[in-house]
C-alpha atoms as a PDB file:
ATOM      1  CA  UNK A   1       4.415 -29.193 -22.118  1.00  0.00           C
ATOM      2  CA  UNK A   2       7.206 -26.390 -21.608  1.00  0.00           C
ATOM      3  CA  UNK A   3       6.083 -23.089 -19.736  1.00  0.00           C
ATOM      4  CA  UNK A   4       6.628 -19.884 -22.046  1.00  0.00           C
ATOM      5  CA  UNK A   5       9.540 -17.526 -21.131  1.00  0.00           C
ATOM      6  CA  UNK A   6       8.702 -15.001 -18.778  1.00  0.00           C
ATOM      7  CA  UNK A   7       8.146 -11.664 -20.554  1.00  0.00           C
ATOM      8  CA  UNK A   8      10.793  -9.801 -18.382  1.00  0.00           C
ATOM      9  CA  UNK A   9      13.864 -10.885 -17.045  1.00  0.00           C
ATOM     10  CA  UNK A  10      15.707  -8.334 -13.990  1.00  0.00           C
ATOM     11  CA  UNK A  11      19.289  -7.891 -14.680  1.00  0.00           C
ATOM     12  CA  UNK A  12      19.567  -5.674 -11.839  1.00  0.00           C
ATOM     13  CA  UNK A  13      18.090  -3.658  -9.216  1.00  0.00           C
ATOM     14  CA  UNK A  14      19.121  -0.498  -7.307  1.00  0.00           C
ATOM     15  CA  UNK A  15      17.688   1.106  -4.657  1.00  0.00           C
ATOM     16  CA  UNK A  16      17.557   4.944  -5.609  1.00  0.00           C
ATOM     17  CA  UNK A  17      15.880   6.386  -2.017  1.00  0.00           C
ATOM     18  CA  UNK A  18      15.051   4.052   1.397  1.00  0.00           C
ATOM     19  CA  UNK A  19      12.997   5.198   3.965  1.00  0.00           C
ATOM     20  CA  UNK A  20      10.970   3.216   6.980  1.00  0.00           C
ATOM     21  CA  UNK A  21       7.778   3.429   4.782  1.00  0.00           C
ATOM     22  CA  UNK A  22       9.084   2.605   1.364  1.00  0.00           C
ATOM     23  CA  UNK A  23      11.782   1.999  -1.455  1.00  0.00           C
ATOM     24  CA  UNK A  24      12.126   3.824  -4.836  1.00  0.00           C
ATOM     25  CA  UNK A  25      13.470   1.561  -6.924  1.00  0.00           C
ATOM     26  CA  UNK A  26      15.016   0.821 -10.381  1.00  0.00           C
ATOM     27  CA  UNK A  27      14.912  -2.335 -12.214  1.00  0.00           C
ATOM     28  CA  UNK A  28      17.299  -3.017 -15.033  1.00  0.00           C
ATOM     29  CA  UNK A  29      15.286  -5.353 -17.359  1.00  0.00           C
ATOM     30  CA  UNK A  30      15.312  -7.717 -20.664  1.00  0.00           C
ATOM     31  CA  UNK A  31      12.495  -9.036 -22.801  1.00  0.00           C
ATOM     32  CA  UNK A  32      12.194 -11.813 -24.859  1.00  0.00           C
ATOM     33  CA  UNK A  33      13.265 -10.472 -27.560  1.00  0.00           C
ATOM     34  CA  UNK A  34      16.751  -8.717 -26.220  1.00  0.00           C
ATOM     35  CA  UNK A  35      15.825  -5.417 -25.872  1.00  0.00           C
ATOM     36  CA  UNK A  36      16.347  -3.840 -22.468  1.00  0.00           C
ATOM     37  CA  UNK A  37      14.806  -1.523 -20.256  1.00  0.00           C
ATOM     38  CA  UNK A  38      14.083   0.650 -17.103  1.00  0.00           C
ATOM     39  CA  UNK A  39      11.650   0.074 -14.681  1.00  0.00           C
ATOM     40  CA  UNK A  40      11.104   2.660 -12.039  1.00  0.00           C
ATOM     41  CA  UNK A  41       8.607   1.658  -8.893  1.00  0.00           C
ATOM     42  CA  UNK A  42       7.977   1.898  -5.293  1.00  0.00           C
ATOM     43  CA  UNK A  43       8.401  -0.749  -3.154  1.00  0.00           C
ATOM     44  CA  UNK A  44       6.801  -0.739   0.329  1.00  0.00           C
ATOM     45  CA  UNK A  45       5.216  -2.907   2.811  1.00  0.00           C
ATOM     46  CA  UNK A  46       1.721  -2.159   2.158  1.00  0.00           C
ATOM     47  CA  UNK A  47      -0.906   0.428   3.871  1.00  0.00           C
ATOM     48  CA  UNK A  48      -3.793  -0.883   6.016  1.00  0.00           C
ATOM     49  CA  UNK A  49      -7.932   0.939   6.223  1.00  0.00           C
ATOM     50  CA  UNK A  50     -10.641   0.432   8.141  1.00  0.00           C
ATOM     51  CA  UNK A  51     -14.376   0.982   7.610  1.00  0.00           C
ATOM     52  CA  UNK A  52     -15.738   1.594  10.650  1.00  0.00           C
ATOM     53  CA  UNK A  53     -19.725   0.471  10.715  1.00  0.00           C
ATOM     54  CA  UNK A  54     -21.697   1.613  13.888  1.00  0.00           C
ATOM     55  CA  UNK A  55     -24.423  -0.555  15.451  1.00  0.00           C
ATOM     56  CA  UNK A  56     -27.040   1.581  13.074  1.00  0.00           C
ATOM     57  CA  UNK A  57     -25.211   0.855  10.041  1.00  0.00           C
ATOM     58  CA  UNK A  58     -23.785   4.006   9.568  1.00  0.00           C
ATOM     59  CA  UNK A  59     -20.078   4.792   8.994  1.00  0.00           C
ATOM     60  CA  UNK A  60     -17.361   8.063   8.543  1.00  0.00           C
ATOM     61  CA  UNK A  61     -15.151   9.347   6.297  1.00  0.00           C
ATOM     62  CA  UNK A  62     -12.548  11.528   6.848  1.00  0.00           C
ATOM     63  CA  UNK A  63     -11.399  14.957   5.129  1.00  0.00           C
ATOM     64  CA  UNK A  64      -7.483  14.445   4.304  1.00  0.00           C
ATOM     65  CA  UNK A  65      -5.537  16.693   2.714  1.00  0.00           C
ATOM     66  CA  UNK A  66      -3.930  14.843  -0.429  1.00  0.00           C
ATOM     67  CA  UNK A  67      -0.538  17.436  -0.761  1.00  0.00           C
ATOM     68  CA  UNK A  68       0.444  15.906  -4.016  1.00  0.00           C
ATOM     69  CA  UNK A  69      -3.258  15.881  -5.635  1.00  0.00           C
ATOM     70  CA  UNK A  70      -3.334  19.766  -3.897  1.00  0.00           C
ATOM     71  CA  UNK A  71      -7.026  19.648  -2.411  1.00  0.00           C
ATOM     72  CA  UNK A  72      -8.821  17.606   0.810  1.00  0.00           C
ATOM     73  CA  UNK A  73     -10.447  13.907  -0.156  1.00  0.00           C
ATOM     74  CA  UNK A  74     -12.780  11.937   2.388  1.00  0.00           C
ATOM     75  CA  UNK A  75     -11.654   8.601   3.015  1.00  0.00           C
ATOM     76  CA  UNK A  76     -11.821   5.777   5.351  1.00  0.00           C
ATOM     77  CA  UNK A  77      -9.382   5.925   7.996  1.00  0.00           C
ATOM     78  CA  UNK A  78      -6.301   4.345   6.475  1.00  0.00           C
ATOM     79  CA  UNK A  79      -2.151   4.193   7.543  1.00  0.00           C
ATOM     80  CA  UNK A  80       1.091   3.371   5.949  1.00  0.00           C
ATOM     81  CA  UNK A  81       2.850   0.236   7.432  1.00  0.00           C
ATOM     82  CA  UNK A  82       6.367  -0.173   8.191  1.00  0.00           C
ATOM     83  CA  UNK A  83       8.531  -3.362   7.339  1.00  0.00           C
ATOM     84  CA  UNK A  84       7.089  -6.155  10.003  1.00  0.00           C
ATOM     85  CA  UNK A  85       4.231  -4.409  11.747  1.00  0.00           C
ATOM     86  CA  UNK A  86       0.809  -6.364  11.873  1.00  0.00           C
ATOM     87  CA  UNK A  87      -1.678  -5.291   9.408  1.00  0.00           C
ATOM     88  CA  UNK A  88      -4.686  -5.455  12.525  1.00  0.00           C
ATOM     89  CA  UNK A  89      -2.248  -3.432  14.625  1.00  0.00           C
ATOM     90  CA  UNK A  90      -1.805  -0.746  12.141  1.00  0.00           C
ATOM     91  CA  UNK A  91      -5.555  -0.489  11.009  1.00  0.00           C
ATOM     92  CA  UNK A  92      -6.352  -0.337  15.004  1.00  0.00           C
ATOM     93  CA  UNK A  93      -3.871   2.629  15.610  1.00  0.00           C
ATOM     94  CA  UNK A  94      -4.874   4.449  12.496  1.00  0.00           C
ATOM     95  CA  UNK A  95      -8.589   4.139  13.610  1.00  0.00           C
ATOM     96  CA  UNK A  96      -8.007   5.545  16.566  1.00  0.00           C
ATOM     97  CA  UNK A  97      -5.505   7.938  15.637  1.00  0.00           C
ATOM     98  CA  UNK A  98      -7.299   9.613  12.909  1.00  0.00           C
ATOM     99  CA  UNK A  99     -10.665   8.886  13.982  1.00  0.00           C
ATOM    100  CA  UNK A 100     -10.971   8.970  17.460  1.00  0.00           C
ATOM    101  CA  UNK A 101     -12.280   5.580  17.465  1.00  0.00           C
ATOM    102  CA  UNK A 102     -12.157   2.427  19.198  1.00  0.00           C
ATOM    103  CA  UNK A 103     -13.177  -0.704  17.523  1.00  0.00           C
ATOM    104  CA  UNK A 104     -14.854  -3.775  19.514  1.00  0.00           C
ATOM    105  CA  UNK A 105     -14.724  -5.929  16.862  1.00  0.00           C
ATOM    106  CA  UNK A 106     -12.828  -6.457  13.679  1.00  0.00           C
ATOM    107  CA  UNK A 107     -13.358  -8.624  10.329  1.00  0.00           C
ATOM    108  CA  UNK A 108     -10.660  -8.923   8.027  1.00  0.00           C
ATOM    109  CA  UNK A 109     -12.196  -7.649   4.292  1.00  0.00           C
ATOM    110  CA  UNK A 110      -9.598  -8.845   2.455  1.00  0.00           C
ATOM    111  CA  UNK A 111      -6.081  -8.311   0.949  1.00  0.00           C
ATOM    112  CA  UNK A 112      -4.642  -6.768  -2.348  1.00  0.00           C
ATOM    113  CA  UNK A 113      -1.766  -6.288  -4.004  1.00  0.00           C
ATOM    114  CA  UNK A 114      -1.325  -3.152  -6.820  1.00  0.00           C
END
């Protein structure tokens, strides 16, 4: 049994604007049935959080100030990567960067990809 065609083919890709945390990128695309398009997206090496649990269960959030959105959000202590850093050694540094905090132990949560 065959596999079906892939709904999109890339023709091409440029990079419109490169920085250390990300790309903005266009794709050049076909479908199945020859029409083409644009794809516009940002490329980037992925962001690492921590949720920091205490000995009595309790945790923190932090107020951030969200520029685009225009108003302050509490969140977990979280950090952009950069091309080949380690995600533990990014979530450590953002812990105790933003936080103030010091982990003894870690346990990886899990992974996703958007």
């Amino acid at each position: 049994m065959s596999e079906a065609p892939a709904p999109f083919s890339r023709l091409s890709r440029r990079v419109l604007v490169e920085n250390a945390w990300h790309r903005y990128c266009l794709d050049r695309y076909v479908r199945r049935d020859g029409t083409e398009g644009d794809y516009y997206y940002i490329d980037m090496p992925g962001s690492c959080g921590t949720v920091p649990i205490f000995a009595d269960g309790s945790t923190v959030l932090l107020q951030v100030r969200r520029y685009l959105l225009g108003c302050d959000l509490w969140e977990f202590p979280i950090g952009g990567m950069k091309t080949g850093e380690v995600p533990l050694e990014v979530a450590q540094h953002e812990l105790e960067e933003e936080a103030g905090l010091v982990a003894g132990q870690w346990t990886e949560l899990g992974q996703f990809a958007p």
